[in-house]
Protein backbone atom coordinates (compact mmCIF):
# COMPACT_ATOMS: atom_id res chain seq x y z
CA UNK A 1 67.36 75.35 61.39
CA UNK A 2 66.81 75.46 57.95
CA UNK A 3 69.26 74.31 55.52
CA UNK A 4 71.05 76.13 52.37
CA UNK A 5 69.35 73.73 50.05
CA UNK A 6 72.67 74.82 47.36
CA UNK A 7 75.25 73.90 50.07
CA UNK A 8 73.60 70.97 51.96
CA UNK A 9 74.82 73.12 55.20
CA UNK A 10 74.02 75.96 57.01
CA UNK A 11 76.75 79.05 56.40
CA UNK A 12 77.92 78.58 60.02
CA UNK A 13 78.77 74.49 59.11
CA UNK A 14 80.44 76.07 55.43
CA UNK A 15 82.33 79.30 56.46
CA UNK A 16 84.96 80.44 58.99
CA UNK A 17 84.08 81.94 62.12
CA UNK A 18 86.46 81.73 64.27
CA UNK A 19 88.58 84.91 63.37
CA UNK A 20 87.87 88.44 63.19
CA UNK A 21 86.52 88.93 59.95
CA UNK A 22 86.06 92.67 59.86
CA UNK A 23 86.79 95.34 62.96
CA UNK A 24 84.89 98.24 60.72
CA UNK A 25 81.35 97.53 59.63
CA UNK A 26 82.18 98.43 55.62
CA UNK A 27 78.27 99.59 55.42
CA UNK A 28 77.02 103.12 55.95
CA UNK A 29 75.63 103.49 59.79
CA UNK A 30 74.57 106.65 59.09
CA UNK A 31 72.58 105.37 56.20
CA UNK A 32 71.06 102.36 58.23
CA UNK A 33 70.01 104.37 60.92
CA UNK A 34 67.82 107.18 58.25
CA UNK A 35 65.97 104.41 56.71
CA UNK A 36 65.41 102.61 60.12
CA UNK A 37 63.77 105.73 61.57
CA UNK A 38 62.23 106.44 63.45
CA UNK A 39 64.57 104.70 66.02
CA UNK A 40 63.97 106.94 69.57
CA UNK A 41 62.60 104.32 71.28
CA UNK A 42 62.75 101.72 68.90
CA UNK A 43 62.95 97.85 69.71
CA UNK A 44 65.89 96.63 67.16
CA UNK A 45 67.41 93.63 65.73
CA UNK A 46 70.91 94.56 64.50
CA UNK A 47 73.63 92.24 62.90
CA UNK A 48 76.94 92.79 65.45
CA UNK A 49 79.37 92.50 62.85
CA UNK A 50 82.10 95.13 63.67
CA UNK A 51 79.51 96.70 66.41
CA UNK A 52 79.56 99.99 64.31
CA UNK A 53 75.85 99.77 63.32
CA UNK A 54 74.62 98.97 66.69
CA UNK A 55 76.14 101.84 68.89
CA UNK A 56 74.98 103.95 65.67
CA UNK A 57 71.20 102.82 66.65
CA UNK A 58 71.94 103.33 70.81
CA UNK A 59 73.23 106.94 69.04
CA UNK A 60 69.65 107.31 67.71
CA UNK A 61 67.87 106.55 71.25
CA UNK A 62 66.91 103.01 70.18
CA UNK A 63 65.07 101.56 73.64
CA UNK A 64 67.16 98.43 72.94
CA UNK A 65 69.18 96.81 70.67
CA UNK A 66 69.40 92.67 70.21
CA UNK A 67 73.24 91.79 68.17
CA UNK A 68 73.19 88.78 67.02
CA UNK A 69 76.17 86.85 65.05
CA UNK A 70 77.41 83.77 64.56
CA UNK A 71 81.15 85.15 65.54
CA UNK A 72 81.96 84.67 68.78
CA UNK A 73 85.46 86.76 67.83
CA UNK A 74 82.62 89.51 66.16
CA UNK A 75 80.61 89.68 69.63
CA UNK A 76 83.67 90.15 71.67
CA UNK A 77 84.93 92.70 69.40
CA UNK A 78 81.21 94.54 70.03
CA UNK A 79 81.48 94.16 73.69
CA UNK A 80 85.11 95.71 73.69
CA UNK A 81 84.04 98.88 71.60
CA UNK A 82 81.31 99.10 74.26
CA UNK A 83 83.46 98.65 77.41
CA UNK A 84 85.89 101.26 75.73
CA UNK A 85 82.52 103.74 75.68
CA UNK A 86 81.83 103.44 78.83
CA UNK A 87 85.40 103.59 80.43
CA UNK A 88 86.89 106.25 77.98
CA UNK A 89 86.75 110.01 76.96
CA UNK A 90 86.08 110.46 73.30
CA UNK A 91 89.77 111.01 72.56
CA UNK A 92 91.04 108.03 74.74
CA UNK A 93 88.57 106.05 72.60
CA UNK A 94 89.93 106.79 69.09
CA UNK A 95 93.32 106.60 70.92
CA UNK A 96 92.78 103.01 72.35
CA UNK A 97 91.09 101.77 69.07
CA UNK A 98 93.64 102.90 66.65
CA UNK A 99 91.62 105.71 64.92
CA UNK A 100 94.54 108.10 66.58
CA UNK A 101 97.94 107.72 67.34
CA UNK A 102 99.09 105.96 70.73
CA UNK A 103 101.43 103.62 71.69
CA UNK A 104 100.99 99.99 71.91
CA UNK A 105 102.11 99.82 75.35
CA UNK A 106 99.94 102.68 76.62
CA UNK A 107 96.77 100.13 74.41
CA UNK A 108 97.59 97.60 76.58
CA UNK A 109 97.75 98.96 79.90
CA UNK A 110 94.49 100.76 79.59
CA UNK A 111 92.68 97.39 78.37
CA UNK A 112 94.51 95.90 81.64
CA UNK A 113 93.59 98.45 84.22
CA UNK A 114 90.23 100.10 82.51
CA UNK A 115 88.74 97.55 79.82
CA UNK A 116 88.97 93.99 80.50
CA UNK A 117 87.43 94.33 83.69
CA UNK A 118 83.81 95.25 81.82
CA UNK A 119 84.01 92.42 80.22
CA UNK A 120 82.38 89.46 80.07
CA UNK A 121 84.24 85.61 80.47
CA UNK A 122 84.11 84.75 76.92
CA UNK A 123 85.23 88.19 75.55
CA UNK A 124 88.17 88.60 78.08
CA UNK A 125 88.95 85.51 76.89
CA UNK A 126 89.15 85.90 73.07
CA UNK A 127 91.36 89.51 74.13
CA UNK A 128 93.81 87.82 76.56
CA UNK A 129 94.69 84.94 73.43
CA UNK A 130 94.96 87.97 71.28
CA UNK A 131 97.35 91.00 72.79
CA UNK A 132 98.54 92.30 69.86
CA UNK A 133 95.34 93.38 68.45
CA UNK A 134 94.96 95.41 71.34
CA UNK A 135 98.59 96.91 71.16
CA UNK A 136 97.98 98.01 67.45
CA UNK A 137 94.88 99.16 67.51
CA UNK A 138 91.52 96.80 67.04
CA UNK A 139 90.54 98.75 64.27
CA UNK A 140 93.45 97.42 62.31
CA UNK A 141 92.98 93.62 63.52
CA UNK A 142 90.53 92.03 60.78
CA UNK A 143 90.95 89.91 58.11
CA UNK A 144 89.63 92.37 55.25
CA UNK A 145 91.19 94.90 57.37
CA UNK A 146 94.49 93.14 56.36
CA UNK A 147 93.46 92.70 52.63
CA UNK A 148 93.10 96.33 52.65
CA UNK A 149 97.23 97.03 54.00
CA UNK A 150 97.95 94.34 51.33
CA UNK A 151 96.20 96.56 48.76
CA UNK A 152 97.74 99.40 49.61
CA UNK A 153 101.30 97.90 49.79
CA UNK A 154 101.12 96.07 46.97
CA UNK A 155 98.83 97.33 44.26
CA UNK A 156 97.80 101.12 44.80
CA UNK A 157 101.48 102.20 44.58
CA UNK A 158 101.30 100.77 40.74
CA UNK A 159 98.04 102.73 39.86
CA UNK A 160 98.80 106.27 41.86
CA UNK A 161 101.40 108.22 43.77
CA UNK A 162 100.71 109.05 47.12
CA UNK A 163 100.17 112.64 45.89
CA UNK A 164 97.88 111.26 43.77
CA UNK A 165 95.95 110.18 46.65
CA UNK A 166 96.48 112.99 48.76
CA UNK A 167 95.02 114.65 45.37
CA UNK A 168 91.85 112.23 45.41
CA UNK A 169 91.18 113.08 49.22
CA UNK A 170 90.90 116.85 48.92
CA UNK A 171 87.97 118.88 49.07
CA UNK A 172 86.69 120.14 45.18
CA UNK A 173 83.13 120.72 44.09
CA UNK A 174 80.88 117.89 41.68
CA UNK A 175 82.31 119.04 38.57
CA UNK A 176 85.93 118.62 39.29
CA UNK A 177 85.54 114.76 41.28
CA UNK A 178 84.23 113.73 38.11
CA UNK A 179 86.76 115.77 35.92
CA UNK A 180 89.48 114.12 38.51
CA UNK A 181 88.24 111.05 38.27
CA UNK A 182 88.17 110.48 34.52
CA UNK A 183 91.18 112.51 33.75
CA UNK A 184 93.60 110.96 36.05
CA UNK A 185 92.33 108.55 38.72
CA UNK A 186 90.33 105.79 36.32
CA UNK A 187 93.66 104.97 34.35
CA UNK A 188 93.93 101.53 32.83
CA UNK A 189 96.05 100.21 35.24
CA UNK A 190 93.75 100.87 38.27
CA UNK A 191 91.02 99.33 36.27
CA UNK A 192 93.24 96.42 35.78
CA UNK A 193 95.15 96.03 39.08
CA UNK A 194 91.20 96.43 40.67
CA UNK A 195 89.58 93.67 38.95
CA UNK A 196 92.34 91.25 39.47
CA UNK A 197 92.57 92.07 43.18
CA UNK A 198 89.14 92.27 44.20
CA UNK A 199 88.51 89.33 42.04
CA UNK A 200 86.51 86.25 43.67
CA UNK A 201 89.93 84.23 44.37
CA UNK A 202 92.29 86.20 46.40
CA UNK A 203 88.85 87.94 48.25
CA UNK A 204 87.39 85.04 48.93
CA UNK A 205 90.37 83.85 50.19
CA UNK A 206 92.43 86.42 51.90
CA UNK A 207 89.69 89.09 52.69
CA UNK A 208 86.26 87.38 53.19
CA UNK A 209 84.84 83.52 52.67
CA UNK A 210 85.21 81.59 50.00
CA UNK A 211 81.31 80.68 51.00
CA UNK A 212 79.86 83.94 50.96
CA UNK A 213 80.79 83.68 47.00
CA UNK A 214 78.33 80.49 46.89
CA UNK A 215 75.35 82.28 45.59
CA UNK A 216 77.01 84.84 43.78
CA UNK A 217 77.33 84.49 39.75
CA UNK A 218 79.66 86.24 37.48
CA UNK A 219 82.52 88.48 37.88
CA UNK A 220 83.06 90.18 41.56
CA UNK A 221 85.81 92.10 40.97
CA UNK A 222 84.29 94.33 37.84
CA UNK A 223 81.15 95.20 39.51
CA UNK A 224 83.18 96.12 42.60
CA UNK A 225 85.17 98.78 40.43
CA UNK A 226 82.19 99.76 38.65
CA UNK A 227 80.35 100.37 42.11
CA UNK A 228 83.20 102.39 43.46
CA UNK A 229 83.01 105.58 40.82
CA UNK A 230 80.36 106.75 43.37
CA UNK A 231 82.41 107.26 46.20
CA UNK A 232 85.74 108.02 43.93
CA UNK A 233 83.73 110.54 41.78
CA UNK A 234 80.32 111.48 42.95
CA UNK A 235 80.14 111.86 46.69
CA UNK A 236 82.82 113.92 48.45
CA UNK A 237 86.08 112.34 49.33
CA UNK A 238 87.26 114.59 51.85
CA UNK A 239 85.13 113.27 54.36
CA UNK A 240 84.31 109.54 53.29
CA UNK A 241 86.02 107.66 56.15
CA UNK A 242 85.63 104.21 54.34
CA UNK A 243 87.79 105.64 51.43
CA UNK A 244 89.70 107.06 53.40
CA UNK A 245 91.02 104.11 55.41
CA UNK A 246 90.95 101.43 51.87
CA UNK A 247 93.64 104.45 50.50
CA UNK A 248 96.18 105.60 53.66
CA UNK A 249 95.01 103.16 56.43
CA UNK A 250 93.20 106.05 58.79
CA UNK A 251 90.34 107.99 58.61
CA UNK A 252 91.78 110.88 58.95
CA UNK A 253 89.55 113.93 59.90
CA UNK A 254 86.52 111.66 58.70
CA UNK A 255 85.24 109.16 60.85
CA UNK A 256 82.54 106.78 61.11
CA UNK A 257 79.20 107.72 62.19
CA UNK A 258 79.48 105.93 65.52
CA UNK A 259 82.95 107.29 66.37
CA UNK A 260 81.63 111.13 65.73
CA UNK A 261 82.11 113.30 68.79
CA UNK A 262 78.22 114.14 68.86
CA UNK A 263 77.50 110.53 69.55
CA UNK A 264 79.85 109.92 72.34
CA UNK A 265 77.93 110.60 75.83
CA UNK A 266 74.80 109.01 73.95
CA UNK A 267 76.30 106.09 73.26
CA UNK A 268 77.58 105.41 77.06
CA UNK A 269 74.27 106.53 78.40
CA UNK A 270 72.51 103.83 76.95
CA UNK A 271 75.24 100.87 76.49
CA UNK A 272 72.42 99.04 79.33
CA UNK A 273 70.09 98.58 76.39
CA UNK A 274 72.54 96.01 74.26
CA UNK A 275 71.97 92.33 74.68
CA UNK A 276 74.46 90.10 72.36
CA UNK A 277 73.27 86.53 71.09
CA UNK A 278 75.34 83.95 69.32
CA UNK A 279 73.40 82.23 66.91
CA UNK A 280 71.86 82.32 63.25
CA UNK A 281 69.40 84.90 62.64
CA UNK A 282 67.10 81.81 61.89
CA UNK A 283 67.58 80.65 65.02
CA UNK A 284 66.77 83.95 67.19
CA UNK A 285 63.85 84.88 64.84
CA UNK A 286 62.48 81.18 66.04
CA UNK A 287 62.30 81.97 69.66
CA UNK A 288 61.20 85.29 69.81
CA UNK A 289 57.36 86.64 70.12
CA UNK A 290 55.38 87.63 67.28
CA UNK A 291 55.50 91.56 66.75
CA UNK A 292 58.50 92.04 69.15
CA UNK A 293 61.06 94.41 66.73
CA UNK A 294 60.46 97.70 64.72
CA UNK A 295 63.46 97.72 63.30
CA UNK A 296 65.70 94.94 61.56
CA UNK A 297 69.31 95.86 60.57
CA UNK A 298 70.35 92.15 58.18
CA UNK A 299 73.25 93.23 56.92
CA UNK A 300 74.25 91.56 54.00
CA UNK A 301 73.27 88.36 55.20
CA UNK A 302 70.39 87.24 52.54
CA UNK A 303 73.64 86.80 50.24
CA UNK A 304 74.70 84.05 52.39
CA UNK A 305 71.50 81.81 51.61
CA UNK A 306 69.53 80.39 48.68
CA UNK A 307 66.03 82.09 47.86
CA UNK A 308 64.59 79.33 49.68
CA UNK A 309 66.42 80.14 52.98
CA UNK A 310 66.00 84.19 51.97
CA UNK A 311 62.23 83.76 51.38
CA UNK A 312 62.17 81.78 54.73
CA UNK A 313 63.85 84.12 56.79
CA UNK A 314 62.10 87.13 55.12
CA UNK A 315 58.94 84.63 56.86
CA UNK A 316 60.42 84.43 60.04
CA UNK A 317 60.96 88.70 59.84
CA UNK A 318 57.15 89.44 58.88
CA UNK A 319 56.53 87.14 61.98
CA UNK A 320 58.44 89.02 64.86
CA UNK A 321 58.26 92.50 63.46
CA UNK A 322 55.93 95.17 64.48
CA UNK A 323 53.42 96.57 62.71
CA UNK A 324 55.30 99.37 60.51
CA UNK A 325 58.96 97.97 61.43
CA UNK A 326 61.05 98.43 59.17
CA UNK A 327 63.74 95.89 57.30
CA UNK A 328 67.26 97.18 55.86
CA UNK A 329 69.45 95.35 54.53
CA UNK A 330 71.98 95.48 51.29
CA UNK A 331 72.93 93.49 48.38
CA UNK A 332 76.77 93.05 47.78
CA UNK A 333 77.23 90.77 44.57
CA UNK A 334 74.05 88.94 44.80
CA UNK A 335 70.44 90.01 44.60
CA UNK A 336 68.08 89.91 47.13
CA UNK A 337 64.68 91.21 46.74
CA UNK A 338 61.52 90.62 48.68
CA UNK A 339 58.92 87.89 46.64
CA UNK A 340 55.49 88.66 45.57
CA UNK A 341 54.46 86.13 47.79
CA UNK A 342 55.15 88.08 50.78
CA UNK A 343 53.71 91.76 49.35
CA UNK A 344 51.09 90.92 51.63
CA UNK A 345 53.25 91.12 55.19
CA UNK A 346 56.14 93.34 53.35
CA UNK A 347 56.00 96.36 51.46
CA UNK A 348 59.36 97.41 49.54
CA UNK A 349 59.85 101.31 49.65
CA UNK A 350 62.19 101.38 46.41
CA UNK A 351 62.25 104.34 46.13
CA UNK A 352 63.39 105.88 49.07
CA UNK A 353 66.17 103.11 49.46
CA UNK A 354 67.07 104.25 45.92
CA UNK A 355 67.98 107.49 47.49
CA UNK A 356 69.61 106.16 50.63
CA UNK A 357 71.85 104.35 48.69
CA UNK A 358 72.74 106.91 46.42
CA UNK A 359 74.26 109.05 49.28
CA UNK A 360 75.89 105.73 50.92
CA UNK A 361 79.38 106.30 51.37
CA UNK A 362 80.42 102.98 51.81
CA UNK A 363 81.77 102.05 48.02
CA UNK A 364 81.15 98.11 47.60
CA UNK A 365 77.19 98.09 48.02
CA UNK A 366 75.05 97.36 44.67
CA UNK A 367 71.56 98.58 46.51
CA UNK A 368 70.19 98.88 49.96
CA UNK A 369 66.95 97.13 50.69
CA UNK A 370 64.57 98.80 52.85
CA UNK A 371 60.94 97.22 53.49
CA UNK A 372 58.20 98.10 55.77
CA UNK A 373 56.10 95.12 57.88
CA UNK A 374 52.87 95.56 57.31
């Protein structure tokens, strides 16, 4: 495996990966999934992280789907989501997962009797050491999950009101989000509170990794407000479930693309097509044959490496991908950005993941990459 010439070690040796880090993929499915088209019958490579991105590709009709993460807590979160698909109506789904109302009791009977029978040793494992995850509501179990309750208890009462909120969250048209926005949401004090809250420290500690910081230079905490004004004052609010759940802790009538009734039956339909593999992307993109994806979801992994390690796995991608497969993935805090070296294997379509990310309603992401294999 190659090593993270900056850190001596490879992320799995530096960061934590034991717990669950997130139970919602903070990224935009529905954006992944427009500039991975087409995906009806599509070979892909997805990141599990939170799972959300890779039942949004089964959605699509993708012939199969390869998750891969280092996380063995991240994979068994996947393969619950998945046995809750397959065992559950869509309103016993958002029930069980904590997008509705239910009672913790009534969570853990159905993963008893219905759930942890689908699944396999290792993820009935991780579930029976952790009950009360289940009883609340998985969707409420991760670590930035919990940063996000702190926020809310702690430092959004200071900025805004809960009417406030409620004020943010309802429907108006372009000209009054922005006339909200800078004439009584972006006060001083939210400006403030933000930057001190989502600053490097306490994220890095209490939300993320303190290692997924390693490559990143300068300030995280302004660029994280700055990026935000998008979703707070461009894009609707009334139906941005990420928003939503950072400001009241639900989505509310919003939810994320996977979770949308439309989605449901094609999602169990085609669960069979999933295969889940811990390991390093490195590591997977090693043993697999030459052309065998034609569609790469990454994540935000490239911030987790040097340019040495980026440019090597961006190798290892041209490799196994199909000719016109296409590569997404975003840049957080760090920037990531295919080398001239490899215009000959990748070709970057700017452009339209310019406009992808524009419409992103996820509100941390700096730019979506999007390149095509040649």
């Amino acid at each position: 495996m190659r090593r993270d010439t900056a850190g001596g070690e490879p992320i799995e040796a530096r960061a934590n990966f034991r717990h669950l880090r997130y139970t919602n993929c903070w990224e935009d499915a529905a954006v992944v999934c427009a500039a991975l088209e087409p995906l009806r019958g599509a070979r892909c490579l997805s990141i599990a992280s939170a799972g959300d991105n890779t039942l949004s590709l089964l959605a699509r009709g993708a012939a199969e789907v390869l998750a891969v993460d280092l996380s063995p807590a991240q994979l068994a979160l996947l393969e619950l989501k998945m046995a809750a698909f397959a065992a559950l109506g869509h309103d016993e789904l958002l029930a069980f997962l904590g997008a509705r109302d239910q009672s913790p009791g009534e969570r853990a009977r159905r993963f008893a009797a219905a759930l942890r029978p689908r699944l396999g040793p290792e993820a009935r494992r991780y579930w029976d050491a952790h009950p009360q995850a289940i009883r609340t509501g998985v969707l409420h179990a991760g670590r930035l999950e919990a940063y996000f309750r702190l926020f809310r208890r702690w430092v959004l009462p200071v900025a805004h009101s809960r009417a406030t909120v409620a004020a943010l969250l309802a429907p108006r048209d372009a000209v009054l989000r922005e006339k909200f926005h800078r004439e009584v949401w972006d006060t001083w004090t939210w400006r403030m509170l933000c930057r001190l809250f989502f600053a490097r420290g306490p994220l890095g500690r209490l939300g993320r990794d303190p290692e997924f910081f390693r490559h990143v230079d300068g300030a995280v905490g302004g660029p994280l407000l700055e990026r935000a004004r998008n979703a707070l004052a461009v894009l609707p609010t009334h139906d941005n479930p990420y928003l939503s759940y950072i400001l009241t802790g639900r989505f509310g009538a919003a939810l994320p693309d996977y979770l949308r009734p439309e989605w449901h039956e094609a999602i169990r339909a085609s669960l069979g097509r999933v295969s889940v593999c811990r390991a390093s992307l490195e590591a997977v993109l090693a043993t697999v044959p030459a052309h065998r994806f034609d569609a790469f979801n990454l994540s935000d992994v490239p911030e987790y490496m040097d340019l040495g390690a980026y440019h090597a796995l961006l190798e290892a991608v041209a490799r196994s991908a199909a000719p016109g497969a296409r590569v997404a993935y975003w840049n957080l805090l760090a920037p990531r950005r295919r080398p001239a070296a490899l215009g000959h294997c990748l070709d970057e379509r700017l452009e339209r993941a310019q406009a992808l990310h524009a419409r992103a309603q996820a509100p941390f992401y700096r730019a979506l990459v999007l390149e095509v294999a040649r």
